[in-house]
N, C-alpha and C. Protein backbone atom coordinates (compact mmCIF):
# COMPACT_ATOMS: atom_id res chain seq x y z
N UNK A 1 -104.85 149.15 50.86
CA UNK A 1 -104.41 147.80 51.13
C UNK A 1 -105.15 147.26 52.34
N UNK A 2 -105.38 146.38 52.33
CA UNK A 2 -106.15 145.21 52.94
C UNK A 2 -105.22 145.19 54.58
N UNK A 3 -105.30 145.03 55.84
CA UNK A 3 -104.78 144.31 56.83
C UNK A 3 -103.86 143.32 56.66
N UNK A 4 -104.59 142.20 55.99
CA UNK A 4 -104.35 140.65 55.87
C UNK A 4 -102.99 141.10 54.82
N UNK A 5 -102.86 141.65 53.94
CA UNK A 5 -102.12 142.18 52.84
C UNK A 5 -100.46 142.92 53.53
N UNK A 6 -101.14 143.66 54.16
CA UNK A 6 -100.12 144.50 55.16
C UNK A 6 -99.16 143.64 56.17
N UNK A 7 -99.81 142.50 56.68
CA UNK A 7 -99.03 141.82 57.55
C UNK A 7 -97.95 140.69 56.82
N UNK A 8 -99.13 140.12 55.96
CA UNK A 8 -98.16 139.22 54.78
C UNK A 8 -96.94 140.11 54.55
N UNK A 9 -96.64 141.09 53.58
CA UNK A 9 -95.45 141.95 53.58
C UNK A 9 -94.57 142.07 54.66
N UNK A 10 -95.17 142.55 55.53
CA UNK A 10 -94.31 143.09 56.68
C UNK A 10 -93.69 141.18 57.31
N UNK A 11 -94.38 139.91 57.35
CA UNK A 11 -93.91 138.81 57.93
C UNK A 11 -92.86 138.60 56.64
N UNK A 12 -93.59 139.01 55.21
CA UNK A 12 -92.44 138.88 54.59
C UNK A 12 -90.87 139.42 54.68
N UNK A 13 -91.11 140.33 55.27
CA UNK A 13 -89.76 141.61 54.59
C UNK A 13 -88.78 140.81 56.19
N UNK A 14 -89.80 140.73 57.16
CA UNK A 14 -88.85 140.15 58.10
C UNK A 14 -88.02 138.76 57.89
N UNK A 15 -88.75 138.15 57.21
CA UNK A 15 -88.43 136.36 57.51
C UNK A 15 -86.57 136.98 56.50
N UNK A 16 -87.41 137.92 55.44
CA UNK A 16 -86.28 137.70 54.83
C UNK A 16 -84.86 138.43 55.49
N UNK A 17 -85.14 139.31 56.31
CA UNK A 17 -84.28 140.06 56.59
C UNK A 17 -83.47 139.38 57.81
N UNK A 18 -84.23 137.54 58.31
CA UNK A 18 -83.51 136.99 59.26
C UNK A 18 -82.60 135.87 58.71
N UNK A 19 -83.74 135.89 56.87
CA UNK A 19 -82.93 134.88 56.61
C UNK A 19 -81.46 134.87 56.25
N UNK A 20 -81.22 136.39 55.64
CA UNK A 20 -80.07 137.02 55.34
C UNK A 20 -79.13 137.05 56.31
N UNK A 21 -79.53 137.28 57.76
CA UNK A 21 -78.85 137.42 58.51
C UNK A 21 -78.01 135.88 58.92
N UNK A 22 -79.10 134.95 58.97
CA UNK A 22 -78.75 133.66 59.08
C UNK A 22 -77.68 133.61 58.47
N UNK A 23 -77.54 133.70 57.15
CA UNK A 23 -76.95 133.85 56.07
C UNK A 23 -75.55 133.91 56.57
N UNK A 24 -75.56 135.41 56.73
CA UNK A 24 -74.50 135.72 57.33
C UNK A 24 -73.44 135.41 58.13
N UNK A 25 -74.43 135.13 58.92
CA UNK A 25 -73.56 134.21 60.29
C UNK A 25 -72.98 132.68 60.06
N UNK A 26 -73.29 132.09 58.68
CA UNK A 26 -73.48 130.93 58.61
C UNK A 26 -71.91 130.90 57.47
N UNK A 27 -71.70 131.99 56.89
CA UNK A 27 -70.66 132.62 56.02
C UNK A 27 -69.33 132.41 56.79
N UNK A 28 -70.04 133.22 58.42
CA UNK A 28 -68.66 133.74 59.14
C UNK A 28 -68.08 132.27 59.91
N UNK A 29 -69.22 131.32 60.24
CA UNK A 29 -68.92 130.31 61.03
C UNK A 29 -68.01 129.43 59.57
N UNK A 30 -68.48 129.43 58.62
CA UNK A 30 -67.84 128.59 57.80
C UNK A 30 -66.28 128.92 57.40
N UNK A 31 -66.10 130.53 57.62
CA UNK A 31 -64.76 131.07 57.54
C UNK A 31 -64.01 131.02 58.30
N UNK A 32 -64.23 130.85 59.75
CA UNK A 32 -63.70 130.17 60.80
C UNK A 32 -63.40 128.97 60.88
N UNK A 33 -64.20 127.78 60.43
CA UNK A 33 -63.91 126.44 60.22
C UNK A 33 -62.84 126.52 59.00
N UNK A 34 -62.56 127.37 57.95
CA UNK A 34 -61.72 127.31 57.21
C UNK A 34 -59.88 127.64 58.19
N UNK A 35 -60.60 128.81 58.46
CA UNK A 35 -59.13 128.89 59.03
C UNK A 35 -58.57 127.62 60.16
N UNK A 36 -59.13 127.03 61.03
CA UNK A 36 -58.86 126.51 62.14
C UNK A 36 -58.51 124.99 61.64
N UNK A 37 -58.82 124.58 60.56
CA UNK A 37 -58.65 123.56 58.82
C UNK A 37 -57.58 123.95 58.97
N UNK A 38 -56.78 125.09 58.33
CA UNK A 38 -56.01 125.40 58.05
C UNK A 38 -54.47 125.27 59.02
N UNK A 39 -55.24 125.52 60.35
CA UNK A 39 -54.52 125.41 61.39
C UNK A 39 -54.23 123.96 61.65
N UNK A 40 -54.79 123.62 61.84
CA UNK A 40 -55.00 121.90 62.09
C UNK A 40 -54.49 121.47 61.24
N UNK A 41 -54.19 121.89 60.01
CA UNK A 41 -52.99 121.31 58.83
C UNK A 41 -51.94 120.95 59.21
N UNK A 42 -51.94 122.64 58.80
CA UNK A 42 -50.32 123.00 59.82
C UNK A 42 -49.67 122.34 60.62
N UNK A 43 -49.83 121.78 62.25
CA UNK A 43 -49.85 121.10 63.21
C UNK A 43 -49.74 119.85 62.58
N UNK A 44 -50.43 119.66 61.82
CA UNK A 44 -50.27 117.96 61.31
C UNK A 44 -48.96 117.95 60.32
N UNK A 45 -48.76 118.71 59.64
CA UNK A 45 -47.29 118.91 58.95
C UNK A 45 -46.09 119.19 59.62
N UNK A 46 -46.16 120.18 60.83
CA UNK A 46 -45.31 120.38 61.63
C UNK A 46 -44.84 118.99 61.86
N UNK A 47 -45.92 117.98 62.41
CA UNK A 47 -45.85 116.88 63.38
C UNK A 47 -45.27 115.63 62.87
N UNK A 48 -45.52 116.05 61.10
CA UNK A 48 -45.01 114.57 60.07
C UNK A 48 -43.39 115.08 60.24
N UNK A 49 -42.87 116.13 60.59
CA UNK A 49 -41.74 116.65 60.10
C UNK A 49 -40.70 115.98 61.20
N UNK A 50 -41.34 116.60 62.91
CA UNK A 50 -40.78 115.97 63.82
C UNK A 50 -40.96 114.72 64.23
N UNK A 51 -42.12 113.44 63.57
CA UNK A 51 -42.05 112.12 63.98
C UNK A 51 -40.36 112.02 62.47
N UNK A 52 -40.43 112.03 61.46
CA UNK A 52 -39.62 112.09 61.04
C UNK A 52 -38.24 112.03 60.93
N UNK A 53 -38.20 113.54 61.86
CA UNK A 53 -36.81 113.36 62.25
C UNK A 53 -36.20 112.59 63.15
N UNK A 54 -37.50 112.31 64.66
CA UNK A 54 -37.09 111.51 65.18
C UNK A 54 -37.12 109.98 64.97
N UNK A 55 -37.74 109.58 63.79
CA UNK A 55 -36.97 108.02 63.07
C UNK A 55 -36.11 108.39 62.53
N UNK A 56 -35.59 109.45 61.64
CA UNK A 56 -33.92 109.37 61.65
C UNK A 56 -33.08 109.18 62.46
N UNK A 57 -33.46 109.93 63.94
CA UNK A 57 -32.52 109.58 64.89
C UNK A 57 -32.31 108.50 65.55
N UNK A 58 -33.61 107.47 65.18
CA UNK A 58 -33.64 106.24 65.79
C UNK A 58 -33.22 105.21 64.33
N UNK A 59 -33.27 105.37 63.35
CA UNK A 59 -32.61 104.77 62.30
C UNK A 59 -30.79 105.26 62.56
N UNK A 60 -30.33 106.05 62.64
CA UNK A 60 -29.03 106.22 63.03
C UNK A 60 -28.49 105.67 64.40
N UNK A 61 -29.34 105.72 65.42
CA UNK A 61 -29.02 104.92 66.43
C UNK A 61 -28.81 103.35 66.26
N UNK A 62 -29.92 102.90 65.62
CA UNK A 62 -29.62 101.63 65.09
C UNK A 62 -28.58 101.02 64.45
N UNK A 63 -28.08 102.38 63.49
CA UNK A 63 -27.21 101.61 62.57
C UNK A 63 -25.51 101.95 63.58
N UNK A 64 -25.51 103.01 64.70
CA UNK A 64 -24.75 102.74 65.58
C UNK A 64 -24.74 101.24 66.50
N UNK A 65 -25.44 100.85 66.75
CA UNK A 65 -25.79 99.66 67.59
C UNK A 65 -25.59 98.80 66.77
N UNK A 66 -25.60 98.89 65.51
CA UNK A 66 -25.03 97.40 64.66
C UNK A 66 -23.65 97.28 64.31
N UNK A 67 -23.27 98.98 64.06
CA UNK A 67 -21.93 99.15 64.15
C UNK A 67 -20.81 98.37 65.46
N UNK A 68 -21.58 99.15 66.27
CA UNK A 68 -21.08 98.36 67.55
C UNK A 68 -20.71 96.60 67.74
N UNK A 69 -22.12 96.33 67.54
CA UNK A 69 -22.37 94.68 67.48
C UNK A 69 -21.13 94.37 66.97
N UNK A 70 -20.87 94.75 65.24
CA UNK A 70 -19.75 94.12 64.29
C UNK A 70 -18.50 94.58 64.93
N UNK A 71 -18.45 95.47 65.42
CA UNK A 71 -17.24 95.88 66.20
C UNK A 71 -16.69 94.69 67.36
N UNK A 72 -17.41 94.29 68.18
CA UNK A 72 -17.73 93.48 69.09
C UNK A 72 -17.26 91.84 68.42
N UNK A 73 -17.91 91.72 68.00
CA UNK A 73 -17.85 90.37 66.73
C UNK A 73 -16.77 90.29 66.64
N UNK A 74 -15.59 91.36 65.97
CA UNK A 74 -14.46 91.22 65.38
C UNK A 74 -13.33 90.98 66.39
N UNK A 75 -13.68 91.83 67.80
CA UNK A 75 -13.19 91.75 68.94
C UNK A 75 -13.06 90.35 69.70
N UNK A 76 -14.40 89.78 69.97
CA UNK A 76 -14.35 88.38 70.46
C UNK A 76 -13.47 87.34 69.62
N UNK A 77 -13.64 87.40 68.19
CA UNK A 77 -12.99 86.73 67.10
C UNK A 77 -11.50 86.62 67.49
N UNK A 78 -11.16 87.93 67.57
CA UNK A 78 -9.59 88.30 67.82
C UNK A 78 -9.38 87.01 69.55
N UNK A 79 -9.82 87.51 70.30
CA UNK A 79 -9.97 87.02 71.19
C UNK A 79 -10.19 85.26 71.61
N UNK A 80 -11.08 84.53 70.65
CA UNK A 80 -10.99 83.27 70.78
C UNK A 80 -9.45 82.82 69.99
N UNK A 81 -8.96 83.39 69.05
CA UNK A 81 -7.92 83.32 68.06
C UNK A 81 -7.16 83.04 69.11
N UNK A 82 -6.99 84.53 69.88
CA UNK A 82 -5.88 84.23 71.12
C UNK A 82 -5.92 83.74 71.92
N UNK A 83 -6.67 82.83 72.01
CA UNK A 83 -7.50 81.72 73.66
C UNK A 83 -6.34 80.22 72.69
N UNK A 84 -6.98 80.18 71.49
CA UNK A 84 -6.33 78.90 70.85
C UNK A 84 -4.94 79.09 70.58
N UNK A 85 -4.52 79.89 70.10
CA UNK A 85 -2.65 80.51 70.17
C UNK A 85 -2.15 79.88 71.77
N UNK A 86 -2.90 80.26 72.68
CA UNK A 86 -1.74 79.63 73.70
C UNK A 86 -2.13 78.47 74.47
């Protein structure tokens, strides 16, 4: 075999043996971006759960505060009633 022959092979066998490696690494980085996806889900579901609950608690507060209001309403009512009675 030729020099020129010998080196071709040998630049070959390397390129490939970096490209594989590339490869590799490019596998593991993508399996990491899967998991940390995955994570970052999560967190975002966690987070729909607790904005959630806390508009329930502010939808129930509300409907206390209107409760109230009508409570109030019925009270003053009573109250002008008894302003005109005497």
């Amino acid at each position: 075999m030729d020099i020129v022959q010998l080196t071709i092979i040998i630049i070959s066998i390397v390129l490939t043996l970096l490209v594989v490696v590339l490869g590799v690494q490019v596998w593991f980085i993508l399996k990491e971006m899967r998991l940390s996806l995955q994570k970052i889900n999560k967190m975002l579901e966690d987070f729909g759960k607790v904005t959630g609950s806390v508009g329930e608690g502010v939808s129930n507060l509300s409907g206390l505060v209107s409760g109230m209001k009508a409570g109030l309403s019925v009270f003053s009512a009573f109250r002008k009633r008894g302003e005109k009675d005497e």
